[in-house]
Protein backbone atom coordinates (compact mmCIF):
# COMPACT_ATOMS: atom_id res chain seq x y z
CA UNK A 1 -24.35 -183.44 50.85
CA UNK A 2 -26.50 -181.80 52.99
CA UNK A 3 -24.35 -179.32 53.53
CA UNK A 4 -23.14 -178.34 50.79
CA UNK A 5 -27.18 -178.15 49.87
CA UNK A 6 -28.41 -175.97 52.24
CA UNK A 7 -25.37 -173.85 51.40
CA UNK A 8 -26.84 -173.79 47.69
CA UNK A 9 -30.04 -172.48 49.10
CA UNK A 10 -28.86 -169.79 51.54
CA UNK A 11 -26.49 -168.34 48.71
CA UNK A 12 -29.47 -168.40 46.67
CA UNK A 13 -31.22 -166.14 49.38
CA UNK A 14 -28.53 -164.08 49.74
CA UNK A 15 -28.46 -162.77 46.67
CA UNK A 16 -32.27 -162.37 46.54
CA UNK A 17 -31.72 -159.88 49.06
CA UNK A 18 -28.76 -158.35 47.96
CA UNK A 19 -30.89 -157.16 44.78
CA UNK A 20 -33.96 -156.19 46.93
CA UNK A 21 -31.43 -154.27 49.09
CA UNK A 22 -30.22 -152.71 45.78
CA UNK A 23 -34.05 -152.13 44.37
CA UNK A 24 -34.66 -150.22 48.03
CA UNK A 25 -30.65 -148.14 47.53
CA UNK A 26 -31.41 -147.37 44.16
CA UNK A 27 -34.89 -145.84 44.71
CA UNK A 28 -33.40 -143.42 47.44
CA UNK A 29 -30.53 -142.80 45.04
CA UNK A 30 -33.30 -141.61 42.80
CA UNK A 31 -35.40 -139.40 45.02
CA UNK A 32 -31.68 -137.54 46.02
CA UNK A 33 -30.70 -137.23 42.40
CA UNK A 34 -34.54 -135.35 41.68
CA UNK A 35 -33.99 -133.23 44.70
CA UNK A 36 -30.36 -132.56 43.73
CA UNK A 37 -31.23 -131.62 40.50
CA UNK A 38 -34.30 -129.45 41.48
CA UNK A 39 -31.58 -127.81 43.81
CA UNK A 40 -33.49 -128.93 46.93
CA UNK A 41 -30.76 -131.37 47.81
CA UNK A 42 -26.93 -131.49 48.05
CA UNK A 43 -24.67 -133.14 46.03
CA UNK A 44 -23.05 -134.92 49.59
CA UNK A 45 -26.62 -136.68 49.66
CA UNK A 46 -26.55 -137.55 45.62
CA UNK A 47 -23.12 -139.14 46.61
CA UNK A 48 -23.78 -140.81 49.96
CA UNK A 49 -26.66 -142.44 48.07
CA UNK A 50 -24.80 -143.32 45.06
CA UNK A 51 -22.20 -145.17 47.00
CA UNK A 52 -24.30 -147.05 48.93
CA UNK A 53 -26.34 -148.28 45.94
CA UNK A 54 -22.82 -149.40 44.40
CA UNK A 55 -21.82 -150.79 46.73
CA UNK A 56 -24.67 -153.31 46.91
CA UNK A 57 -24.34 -154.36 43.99
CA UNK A 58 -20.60 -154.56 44.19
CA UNK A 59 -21.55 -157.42 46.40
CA UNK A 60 -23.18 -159.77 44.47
CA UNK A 61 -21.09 -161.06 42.19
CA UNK A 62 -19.26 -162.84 45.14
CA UNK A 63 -22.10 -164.14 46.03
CA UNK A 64 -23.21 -165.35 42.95
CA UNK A 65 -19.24 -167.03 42.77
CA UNK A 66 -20.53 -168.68 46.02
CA UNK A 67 -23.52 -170.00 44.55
CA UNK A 68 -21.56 -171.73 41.80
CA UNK A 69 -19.37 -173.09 44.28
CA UNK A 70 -21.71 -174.72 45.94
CA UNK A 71 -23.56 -175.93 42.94
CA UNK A 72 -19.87 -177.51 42.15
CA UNK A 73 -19.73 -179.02 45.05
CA UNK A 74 -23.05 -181.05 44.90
CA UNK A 75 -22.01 -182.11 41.73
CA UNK A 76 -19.11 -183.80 42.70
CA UNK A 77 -20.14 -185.14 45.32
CA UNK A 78 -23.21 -186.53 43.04
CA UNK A 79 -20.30 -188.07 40.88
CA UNK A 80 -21.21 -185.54 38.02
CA UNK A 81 -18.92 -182.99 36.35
CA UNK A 82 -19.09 -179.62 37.42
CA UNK A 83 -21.80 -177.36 35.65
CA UNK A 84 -23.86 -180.64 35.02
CA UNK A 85 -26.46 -179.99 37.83
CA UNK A 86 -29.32 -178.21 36.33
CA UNK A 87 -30.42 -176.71 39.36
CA UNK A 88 -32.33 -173.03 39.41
CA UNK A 89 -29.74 -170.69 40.26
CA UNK A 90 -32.37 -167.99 40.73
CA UNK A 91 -34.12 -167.52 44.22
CA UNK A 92 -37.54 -169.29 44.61
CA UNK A 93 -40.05 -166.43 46.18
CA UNK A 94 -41.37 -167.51 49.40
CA UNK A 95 -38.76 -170.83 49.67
CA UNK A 96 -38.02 -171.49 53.04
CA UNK A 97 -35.19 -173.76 54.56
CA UNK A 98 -36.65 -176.90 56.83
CA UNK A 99 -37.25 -175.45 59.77
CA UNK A 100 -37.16 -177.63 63.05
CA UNK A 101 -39.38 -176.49 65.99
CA UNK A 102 -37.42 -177.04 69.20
CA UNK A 103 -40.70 -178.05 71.17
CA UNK A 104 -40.54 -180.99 68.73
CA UNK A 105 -37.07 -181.62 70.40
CA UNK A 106 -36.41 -184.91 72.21
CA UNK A 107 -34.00 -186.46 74.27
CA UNK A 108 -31.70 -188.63 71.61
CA UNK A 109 -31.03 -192.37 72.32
CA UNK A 110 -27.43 -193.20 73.08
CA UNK A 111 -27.67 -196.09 70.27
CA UNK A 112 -28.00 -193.12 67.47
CA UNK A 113 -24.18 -191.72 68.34
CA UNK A 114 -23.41 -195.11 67.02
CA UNK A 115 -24.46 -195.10 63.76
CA UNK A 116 -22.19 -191.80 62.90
CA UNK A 117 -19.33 -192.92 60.56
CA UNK A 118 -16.49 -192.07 63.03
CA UNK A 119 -17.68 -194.04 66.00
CA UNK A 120 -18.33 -197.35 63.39
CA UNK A 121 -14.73 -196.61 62.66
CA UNK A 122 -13.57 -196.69 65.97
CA UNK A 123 -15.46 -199.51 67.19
CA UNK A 124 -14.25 -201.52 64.56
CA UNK A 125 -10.83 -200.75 65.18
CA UNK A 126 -11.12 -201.85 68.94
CA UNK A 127 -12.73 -205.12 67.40
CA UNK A 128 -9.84 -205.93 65.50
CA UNK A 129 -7.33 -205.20 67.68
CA UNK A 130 -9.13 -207.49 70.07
CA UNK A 131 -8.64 -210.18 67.39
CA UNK A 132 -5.09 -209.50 67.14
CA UNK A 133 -4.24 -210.39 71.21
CA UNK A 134 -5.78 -213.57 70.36
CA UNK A 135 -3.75 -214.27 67.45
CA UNK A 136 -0.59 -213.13 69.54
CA UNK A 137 -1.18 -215.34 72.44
CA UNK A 138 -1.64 -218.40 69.93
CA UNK A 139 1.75 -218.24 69.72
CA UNK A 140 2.44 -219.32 72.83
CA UNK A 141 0.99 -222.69 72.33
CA UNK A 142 2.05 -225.73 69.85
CA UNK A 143 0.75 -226.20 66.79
CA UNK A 144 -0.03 -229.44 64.58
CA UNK A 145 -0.45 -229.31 61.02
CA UNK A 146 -1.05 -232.08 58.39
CA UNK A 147 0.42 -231.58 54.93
CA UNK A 148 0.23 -233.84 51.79
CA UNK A 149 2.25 -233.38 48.10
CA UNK A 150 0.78 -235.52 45.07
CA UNK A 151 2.83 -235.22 41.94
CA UNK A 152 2.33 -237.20 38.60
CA UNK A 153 4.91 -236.93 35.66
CA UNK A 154 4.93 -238.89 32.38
CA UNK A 155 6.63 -238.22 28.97
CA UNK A 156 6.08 -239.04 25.09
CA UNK A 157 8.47 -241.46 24.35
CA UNK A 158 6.99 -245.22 24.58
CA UNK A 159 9.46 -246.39 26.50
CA UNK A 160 9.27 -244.25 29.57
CA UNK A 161 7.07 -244.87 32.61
CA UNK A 162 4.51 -242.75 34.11
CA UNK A 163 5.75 -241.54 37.78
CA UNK A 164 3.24 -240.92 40.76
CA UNK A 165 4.78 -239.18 43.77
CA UNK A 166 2.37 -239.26 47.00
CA UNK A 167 3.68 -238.12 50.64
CA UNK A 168 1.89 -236.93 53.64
CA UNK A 169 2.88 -236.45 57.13
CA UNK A 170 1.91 -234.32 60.49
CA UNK A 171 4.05 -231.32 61.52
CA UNK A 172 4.47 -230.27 65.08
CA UNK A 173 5.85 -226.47 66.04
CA UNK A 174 6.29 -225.21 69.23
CA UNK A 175 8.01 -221.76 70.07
CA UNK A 176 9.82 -222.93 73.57
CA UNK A 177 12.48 -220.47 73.49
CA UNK A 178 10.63 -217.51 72.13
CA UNK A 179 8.34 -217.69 74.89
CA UNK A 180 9.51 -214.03 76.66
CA UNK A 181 9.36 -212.33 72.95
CA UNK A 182 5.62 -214.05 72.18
CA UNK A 183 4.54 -212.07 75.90
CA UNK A 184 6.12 -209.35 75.33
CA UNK A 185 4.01 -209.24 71.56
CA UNK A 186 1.18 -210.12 73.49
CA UNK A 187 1.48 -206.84 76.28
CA UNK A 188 2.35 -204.95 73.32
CA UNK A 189 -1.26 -206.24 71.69
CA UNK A 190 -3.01 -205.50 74.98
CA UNK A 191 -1.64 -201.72 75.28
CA UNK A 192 -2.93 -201.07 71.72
CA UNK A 193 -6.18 -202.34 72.97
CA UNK A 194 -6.18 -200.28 75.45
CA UNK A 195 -5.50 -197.02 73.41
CA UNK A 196 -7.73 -197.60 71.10
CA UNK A 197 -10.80 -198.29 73.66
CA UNK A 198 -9.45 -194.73 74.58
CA UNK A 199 -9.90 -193.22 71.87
CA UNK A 200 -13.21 -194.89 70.97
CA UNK A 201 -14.59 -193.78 74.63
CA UNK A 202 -13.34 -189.77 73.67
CA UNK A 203 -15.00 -190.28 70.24
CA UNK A 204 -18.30 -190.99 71.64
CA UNK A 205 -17.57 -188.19 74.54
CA UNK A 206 -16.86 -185.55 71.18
CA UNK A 207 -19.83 -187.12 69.68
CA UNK A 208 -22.21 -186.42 72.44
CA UNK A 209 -20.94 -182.85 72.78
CA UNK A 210 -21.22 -181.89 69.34
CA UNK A 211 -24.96 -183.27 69.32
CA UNK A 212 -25.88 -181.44 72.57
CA UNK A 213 -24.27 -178.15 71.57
CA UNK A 214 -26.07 -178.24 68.09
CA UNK A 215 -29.62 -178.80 70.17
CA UNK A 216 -28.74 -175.60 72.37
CA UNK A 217 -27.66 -173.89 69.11
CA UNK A 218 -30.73 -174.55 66.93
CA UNK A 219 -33.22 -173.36 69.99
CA UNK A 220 -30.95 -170.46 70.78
CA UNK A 221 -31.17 -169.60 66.90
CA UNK A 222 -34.61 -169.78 67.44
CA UNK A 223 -35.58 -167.41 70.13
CA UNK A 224 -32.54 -165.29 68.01
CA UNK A 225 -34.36 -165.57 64.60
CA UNK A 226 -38.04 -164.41 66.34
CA UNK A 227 -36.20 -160.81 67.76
CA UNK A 228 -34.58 -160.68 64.20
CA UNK A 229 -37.22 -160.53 62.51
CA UNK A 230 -39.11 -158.11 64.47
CA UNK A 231 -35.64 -156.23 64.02
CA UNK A 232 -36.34 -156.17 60.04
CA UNK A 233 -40.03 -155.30 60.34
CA UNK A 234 -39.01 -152.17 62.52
CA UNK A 235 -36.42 -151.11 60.46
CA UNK A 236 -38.11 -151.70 57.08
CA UNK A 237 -40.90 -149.45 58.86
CA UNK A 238 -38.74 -146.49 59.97
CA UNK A 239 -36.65 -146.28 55.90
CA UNK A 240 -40.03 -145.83 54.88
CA UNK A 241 -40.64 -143.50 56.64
CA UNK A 242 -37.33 -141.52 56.57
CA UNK A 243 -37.60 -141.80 52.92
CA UNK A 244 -41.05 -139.89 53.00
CA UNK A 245 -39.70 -137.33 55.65
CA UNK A 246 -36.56 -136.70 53.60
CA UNK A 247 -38.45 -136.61 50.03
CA UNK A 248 -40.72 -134.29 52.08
CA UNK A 249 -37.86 -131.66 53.38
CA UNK A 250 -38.43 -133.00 56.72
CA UNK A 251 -35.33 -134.62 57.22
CA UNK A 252 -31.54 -135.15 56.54
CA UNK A 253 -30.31 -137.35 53.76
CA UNK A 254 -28.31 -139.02 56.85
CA UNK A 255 -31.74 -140.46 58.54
CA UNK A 256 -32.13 -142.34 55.45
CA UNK A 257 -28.57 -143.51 55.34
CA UNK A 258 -29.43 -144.79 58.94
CA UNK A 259 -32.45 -146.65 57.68
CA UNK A 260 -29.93 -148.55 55.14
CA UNK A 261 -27.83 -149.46 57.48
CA UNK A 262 -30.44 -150.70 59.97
């Protein structure tokens, strides 16, 4: 669920800045087209420009198919029908995603791994294939068991009697000669055991690696996400300013391609 959330909301970013990408493509396609047509400009530039603008916006509609996808997906997993989630499929201005500071980071118990839905399953399963040596080597020992019958019968005509039955007794069972096959059933009990305690112990192992490689992700993403975005302010900063250089005659059309692609 979660997931499939956060999904929503990245998809929904996405395609906010898809169309700001577009708003930024389609003002340069504009300042080549007023140059080309005051013959100050070639028509390579008008072109260039034109295809880059398209091509923008030629990819947003899968995004926006990837938004809807998502919002499918929540809905189902919500138990609704598809299209029933009245969420806002346009982009919030100035949403953020929860954002986790990784000086807020601390070492995580042992006892939480358990609670993930895998390791319950697992530990379970070891559980009850504990059970099942015991009921194995039961077998190897007699057994006494009482049973009783109580019956009562009558009929319509006058002239026949009512009939109580009543019977109980003790039964004794005792597998003498089966006593190679009931240890053998009981090994065979015991190796399960033993496999499954395996693959409980490499469950945990997994469980522990994904959890410490997602805490080295997230504060690797972190120190990423700080260069990035002083990546974006410099390059927002130099298309500005190859935009006024080339609207100017100081520059090549391709500078500005170059700030696009930044």
């Amino acid at each position: 669920m979660a997931q499939a959330y956060f999904a929503y909301h990245i998809a929904q970013g996405r395609i906010a800045i898809a169309h700001e990408n577009a708003r930024i493509q389609k003002r340069s396609y504009e300042i080549t087209e007023n140059r080309f047509k005051s013959r100050e400009g070639s028509e390579l530039d008008l072109q260039q420009a034109k295809t880059q603008y398209l091509a923008t916006l030629a990819t947003i509609p899968d995004l926006e198919i990837a938004l809807n996808k998502n919002l499918n997906a929540l809905a189902v997993l919500l138990g609704k029908s598809p299209g029933s989630l009245n969420l806002p499929k346009e982009y919030i201005k100035g949403y953020r995603l929860s954002y986790v500071a990784p000086e807020t980071f601390n070492p995580i118990p042992a006892s939480l791994l358990t609670r993930r839905p895998d390791i319950r399953t697992a530990a379970w399963q070891v559980a009850a294939q504990s059970a099942q040596i015991g009921v194995a080597e039961a077998d190897l020992y007699p057994s006494i068991t009482l049973f009783g019958t109580l019956g009562w019968s009558t009929n319509t005509l006058d002239s026949t009697p009512e009939t109580t039955l009543f019977s109980f007794g003790p039964g004794f069972t005792w597998n003498v000669f089966n006593y190679d096959r009931i240890e053998n059933n009981v090994r065979i009990q015991d190796a399960r055991l033993q496999q499954l305690i395996e693959q409980y112990q490499n469950k945990v192992l997994q469980a522990a690696q994904e959890v410490d490689n997602a805490n080295y992700s997230l504060l690797k993403t972190d120190e990423q996400q700080k260069i990035l975005d002083q990546s974006v302010a410099a390059s927002k900063r130099a298309l500005a300013i190859a935009n006024i250089r080339y609207r100017e005659g100081y520059a090549d059309f391709q500078r500005v391609l170059d700030g696009h692609a930044c």
